[in-house]
C-alpha atoms as a PDB file:
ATOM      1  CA  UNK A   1     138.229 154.370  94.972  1.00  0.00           C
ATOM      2  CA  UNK A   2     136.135 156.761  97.356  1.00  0.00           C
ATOM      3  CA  UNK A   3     137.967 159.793  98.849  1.00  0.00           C
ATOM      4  CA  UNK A   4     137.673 157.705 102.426  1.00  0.00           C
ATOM      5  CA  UNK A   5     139.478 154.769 100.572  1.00  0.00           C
ATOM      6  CA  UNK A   6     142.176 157.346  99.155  1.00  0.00           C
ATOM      7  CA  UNK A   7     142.899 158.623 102.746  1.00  0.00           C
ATOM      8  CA  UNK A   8     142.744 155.396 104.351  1.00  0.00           C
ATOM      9  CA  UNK A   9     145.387 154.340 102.031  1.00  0.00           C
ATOM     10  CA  UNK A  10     147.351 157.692 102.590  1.00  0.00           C
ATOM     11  CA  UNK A  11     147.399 157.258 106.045  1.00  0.00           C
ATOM     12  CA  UNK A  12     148.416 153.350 105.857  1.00  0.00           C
ATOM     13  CA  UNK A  13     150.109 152.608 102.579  1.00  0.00           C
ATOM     14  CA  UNK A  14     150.753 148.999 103.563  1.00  0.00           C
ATOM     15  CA  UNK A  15     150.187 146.230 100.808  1.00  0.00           C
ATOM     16  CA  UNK A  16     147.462 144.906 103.435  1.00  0.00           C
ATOM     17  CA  UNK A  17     145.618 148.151 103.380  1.00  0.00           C
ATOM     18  CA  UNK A  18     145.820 148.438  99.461  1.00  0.00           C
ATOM     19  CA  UNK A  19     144.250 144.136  99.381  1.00  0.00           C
ATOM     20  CA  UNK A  20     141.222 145.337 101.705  1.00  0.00           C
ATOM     21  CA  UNK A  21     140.620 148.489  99.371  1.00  0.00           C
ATOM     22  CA  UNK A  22     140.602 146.930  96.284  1.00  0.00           C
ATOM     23  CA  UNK A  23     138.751 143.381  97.794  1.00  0.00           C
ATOM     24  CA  UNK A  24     135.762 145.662  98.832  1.00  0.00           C
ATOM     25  CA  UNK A  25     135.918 147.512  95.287  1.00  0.00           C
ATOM     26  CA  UNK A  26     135.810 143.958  93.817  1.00  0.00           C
ATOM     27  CA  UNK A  27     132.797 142.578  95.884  1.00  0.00           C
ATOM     28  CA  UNK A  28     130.872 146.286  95.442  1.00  0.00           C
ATOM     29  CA  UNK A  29     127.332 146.171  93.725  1.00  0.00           C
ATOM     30  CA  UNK A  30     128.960 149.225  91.618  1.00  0.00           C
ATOM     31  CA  UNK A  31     131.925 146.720  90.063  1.00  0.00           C
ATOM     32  CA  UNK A  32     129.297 144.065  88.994  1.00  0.00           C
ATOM     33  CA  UNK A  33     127.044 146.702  87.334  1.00  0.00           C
ATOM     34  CA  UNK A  34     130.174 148.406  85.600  1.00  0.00           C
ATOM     35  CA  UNK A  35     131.757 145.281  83.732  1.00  0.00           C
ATOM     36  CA  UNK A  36     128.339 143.841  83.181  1.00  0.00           C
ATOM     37  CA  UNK A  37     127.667 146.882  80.882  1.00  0.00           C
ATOM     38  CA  UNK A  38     130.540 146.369  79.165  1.00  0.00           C
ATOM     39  CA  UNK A  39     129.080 142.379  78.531  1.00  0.00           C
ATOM     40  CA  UNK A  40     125.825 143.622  77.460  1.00  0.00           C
ATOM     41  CA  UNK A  41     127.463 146.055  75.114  1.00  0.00           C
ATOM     42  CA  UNK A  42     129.264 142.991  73.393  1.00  0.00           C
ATOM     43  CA  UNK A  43     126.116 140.954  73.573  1.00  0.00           C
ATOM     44  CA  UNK A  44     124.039 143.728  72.093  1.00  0.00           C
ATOM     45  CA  UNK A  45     121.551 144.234  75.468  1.00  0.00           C
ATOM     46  CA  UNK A  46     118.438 145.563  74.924  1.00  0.00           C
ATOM     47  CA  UNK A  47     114.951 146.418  76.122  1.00  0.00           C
ATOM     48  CA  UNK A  48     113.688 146.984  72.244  1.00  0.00           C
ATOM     49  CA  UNK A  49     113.813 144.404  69.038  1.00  0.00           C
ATOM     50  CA  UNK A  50     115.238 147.758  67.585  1.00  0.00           C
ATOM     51  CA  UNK A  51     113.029 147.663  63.986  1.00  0.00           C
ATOM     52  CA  UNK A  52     110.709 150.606  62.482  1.00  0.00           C
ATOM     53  CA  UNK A  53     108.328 149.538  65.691  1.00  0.00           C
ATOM     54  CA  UNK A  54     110.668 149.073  68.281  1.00  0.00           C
ATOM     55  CA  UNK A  55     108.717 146.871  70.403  1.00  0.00           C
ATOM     56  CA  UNK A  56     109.694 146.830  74.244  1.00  0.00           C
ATOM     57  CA  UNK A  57     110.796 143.144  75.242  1.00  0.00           C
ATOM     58  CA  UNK A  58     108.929 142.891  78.733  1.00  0.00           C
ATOM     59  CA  UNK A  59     111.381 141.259  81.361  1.00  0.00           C
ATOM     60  CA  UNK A  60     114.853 141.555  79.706  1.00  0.00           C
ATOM     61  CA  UNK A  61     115.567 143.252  82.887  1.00  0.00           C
ATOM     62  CA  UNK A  62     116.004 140.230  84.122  1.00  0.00           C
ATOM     63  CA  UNK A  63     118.931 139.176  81.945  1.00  0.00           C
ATOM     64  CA  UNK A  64     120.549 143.024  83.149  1.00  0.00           C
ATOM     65  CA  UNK A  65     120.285 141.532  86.936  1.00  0.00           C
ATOM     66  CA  UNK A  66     121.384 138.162  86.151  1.00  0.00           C
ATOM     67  CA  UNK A  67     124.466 139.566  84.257  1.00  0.00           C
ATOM     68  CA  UNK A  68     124.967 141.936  87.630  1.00  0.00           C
ATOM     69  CA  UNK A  69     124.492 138.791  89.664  1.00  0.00           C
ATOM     70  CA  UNK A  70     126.705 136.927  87.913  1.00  0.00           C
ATOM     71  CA  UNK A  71     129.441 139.447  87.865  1.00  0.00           C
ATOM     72  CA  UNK A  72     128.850 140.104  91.888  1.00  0.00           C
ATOM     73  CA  UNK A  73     129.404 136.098  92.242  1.00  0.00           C
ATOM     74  CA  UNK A  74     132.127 135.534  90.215  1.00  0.00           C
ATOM     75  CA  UNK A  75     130.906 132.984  87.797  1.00  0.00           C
ATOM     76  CA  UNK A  76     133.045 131.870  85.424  1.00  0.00           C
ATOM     77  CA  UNK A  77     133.219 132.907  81.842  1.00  0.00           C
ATOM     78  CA  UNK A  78     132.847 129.287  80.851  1.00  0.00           C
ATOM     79  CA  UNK A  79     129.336 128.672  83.347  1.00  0.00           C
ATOM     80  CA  UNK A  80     128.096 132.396  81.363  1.00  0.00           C
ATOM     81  CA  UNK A  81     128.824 131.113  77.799  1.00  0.00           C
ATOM     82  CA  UNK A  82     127.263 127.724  78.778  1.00  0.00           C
ATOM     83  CA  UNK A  83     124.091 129.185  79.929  1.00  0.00           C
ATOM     84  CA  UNK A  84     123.776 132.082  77.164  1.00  0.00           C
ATOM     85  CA  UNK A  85     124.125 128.914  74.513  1.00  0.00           C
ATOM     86  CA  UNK A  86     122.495 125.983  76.308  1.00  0.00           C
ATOM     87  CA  UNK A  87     120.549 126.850  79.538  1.00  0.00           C
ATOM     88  CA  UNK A  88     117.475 125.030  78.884  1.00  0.00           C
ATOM     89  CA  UNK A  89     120.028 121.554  78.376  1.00  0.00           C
ATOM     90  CA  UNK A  90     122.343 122.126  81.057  1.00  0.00           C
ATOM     91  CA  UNK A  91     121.864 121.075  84.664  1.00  0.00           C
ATOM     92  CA  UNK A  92     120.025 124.274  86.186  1.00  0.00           C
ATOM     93  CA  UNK A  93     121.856 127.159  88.960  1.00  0.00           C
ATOM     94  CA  UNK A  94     119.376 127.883  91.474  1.00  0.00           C
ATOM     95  CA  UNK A  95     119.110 131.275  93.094  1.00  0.00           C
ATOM     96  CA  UNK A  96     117.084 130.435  95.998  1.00  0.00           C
ATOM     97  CA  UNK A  97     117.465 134.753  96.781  1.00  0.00           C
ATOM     98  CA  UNK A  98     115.379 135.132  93.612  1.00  0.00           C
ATOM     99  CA  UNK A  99     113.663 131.906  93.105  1.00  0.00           C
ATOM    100  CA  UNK A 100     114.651 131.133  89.618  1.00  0.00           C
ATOM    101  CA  UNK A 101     116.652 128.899  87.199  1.00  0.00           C
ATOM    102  CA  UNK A 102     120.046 131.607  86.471  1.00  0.00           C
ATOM    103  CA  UNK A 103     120.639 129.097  83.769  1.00  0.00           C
ATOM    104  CA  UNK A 104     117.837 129.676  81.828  1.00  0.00           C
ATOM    105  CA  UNK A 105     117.912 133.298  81.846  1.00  0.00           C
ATOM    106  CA  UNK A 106     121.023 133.580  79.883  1.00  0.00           C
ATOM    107  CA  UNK A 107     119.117 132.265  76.974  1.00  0.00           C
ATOM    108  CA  UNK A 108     118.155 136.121  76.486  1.00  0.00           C
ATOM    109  CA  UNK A 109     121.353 136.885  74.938  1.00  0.00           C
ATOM    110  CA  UNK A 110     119.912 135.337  71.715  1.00  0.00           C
ATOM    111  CA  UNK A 111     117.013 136.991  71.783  1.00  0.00           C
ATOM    112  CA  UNK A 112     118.899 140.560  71.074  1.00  0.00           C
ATOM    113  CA  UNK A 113     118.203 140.525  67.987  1.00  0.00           C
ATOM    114  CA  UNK A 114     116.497 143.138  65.104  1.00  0.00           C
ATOM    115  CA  UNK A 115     113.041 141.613  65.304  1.00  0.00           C
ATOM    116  CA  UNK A 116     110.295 142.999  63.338  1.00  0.00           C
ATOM    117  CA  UNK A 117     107.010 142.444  65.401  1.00  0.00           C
ATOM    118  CA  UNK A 118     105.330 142.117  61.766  1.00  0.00           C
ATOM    119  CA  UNK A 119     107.416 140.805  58.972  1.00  0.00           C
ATOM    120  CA  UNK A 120     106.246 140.397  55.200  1.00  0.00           C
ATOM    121  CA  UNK A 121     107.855 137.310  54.277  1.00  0.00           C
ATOM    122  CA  UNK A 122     108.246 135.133  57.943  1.00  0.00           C
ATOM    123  CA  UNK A 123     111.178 132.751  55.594  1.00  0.00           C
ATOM    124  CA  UNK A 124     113.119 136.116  55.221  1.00  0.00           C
ATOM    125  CA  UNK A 125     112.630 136.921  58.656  1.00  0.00           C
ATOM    126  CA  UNK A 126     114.152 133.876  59.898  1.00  0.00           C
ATOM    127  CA  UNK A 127     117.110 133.980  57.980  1.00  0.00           C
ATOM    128  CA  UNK A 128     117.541 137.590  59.013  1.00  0.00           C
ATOM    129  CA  UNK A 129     117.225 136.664  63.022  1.00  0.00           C
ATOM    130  CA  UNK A 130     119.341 133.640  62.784  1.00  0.00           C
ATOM    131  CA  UNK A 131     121.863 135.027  60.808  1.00  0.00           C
ATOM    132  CA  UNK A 132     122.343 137.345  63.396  1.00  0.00           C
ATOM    133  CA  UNK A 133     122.316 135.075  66.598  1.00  0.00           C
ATOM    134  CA  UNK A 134     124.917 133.433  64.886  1.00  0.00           C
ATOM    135  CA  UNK A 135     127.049 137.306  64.370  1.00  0.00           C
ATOM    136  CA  UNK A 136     126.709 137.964  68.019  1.00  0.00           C
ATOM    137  CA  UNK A 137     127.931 134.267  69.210  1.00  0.00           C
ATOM    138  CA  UNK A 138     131.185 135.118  67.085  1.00  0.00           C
ATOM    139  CA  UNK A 139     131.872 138.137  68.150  1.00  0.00           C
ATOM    140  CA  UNK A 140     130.731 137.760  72.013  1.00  0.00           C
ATOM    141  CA  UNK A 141     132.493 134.032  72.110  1.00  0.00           C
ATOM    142  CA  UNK A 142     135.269 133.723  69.458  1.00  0.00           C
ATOM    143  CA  UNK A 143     135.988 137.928  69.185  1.00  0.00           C
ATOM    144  CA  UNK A 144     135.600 137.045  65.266  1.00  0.00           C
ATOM    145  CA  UNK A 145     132.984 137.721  62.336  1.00  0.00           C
ATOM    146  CA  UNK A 146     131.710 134.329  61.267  1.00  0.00           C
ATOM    147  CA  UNK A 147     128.814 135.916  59.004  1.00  0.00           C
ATOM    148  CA  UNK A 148     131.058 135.980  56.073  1.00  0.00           C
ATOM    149  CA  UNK A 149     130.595 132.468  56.356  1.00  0.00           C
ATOM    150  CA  UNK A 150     127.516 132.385  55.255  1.00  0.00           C
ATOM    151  CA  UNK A 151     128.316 132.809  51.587  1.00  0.00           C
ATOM    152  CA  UNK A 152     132.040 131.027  51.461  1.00  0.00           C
ATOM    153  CA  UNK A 153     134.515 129.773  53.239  1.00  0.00           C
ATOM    154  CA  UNK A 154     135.933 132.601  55.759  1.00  0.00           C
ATOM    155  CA  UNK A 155     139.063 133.958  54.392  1.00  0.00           C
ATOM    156  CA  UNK A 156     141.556 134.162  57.536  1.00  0.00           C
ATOM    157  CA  UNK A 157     139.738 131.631  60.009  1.00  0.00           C
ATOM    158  CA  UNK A 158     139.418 128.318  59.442  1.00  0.00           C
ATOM    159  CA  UNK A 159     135.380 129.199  59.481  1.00  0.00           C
ATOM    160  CA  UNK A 160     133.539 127.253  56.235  1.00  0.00           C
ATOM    161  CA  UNK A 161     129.889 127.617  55.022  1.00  0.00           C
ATOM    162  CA  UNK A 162     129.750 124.117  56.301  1.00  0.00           C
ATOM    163  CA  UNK A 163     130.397 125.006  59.778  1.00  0.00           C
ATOM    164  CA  UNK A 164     128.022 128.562  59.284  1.00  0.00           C
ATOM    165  CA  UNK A 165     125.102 126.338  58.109  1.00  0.00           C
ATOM    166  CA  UNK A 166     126.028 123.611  61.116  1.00  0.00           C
ATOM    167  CA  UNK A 167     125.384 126.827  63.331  1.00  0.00           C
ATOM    168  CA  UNK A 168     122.531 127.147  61.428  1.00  0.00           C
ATOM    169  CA  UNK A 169     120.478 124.345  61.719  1.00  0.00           C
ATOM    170  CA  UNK A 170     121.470 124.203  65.467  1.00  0.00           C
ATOM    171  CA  UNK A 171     120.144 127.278  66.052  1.00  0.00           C
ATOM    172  CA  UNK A 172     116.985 126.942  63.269  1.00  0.00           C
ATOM    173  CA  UNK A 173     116.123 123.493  65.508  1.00  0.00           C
ATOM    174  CA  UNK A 174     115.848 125.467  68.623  1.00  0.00           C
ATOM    175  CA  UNK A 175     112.744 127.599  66.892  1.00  0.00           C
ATOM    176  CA  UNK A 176     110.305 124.778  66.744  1.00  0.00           C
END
């Protein structure tokens, strides 16, 4: 809270006063940017494919606003996970303020990937990328490592190589 929202609530301790304080703090531009850093943090944000080149993605600052945006708005957890895995099949959210398809935009969360601009074997490449969309849907989505997955049957969840390679091909059909 602001010093002016610290003496306001000095001066009128009421449960009424203390709602309208932390209402505005909720709806506050400053709010949405603060726990949206904390998503992109678990959804690995950011503006570089982070290889030996580190090539800039141009635009990704559009997936920053949309997570600000969505944050501001109050979508629901279950509308964000829908668009970061499907929001190219889903019915689209227009934002008439911006003029675009929200849904669609949150199809950059599998895009933070390592990339290398200029791989030596493309096969290996894949594998590597895909392999790691599928890390960052476990961890953002289910809070668990489903990687392991990959080579057996994971040990405490009831995650098998079956389901990994499922992901797999899901995720391999989307790259055509």
């Amino acid at each position: 809270p602001s010093q002016a929202d610290v003496a306001r609530y000095q001066e009128d301790p009421s449960f009424d006063q203390w709602q309208k304080i932390v209402e505005r703090m909720l709806a506050s531009e400053e709010f949405a940017e603060h726990w949206a850093r904390h998503w992109m943090d678990v959804v690995r944000y950011s503006e570089t494919h982070g290889s030996e080149d580190d090539a800039y993605i141009p635009f990704v600052y559009r997936y920053r606003d949309y997570m600000v945006r969505n944050f501001k708005n109050d979508v629901g957890i279950d509308e964000i996970i829908r668009e970061h895995i499907a929001g190219d099949l889903i019915e689209p959210r227009w934002n008439k303020e911006e003029k675009c398809n929200e849904a669609v935009i949150g199809l950059a969360f599998l895009r933070f990937v390592e990339f290398s601009q200029t791989p030596v074997d493309v096969k290996r490449e894949e594998i590597i990328v895909i392999d790691n969309q599928i890390d960052a849907i476990g961890k953002a989505f289910q809070g668990i490592t489903i990687s392991c997955a990959r080579c057996h049957d994971h040990k405490f969840d009831p995650i098998s190589d079956e389901d990994f390679y499922a992901l797999y091909g899901i995720l391999r059909s989307t790259r055509t």
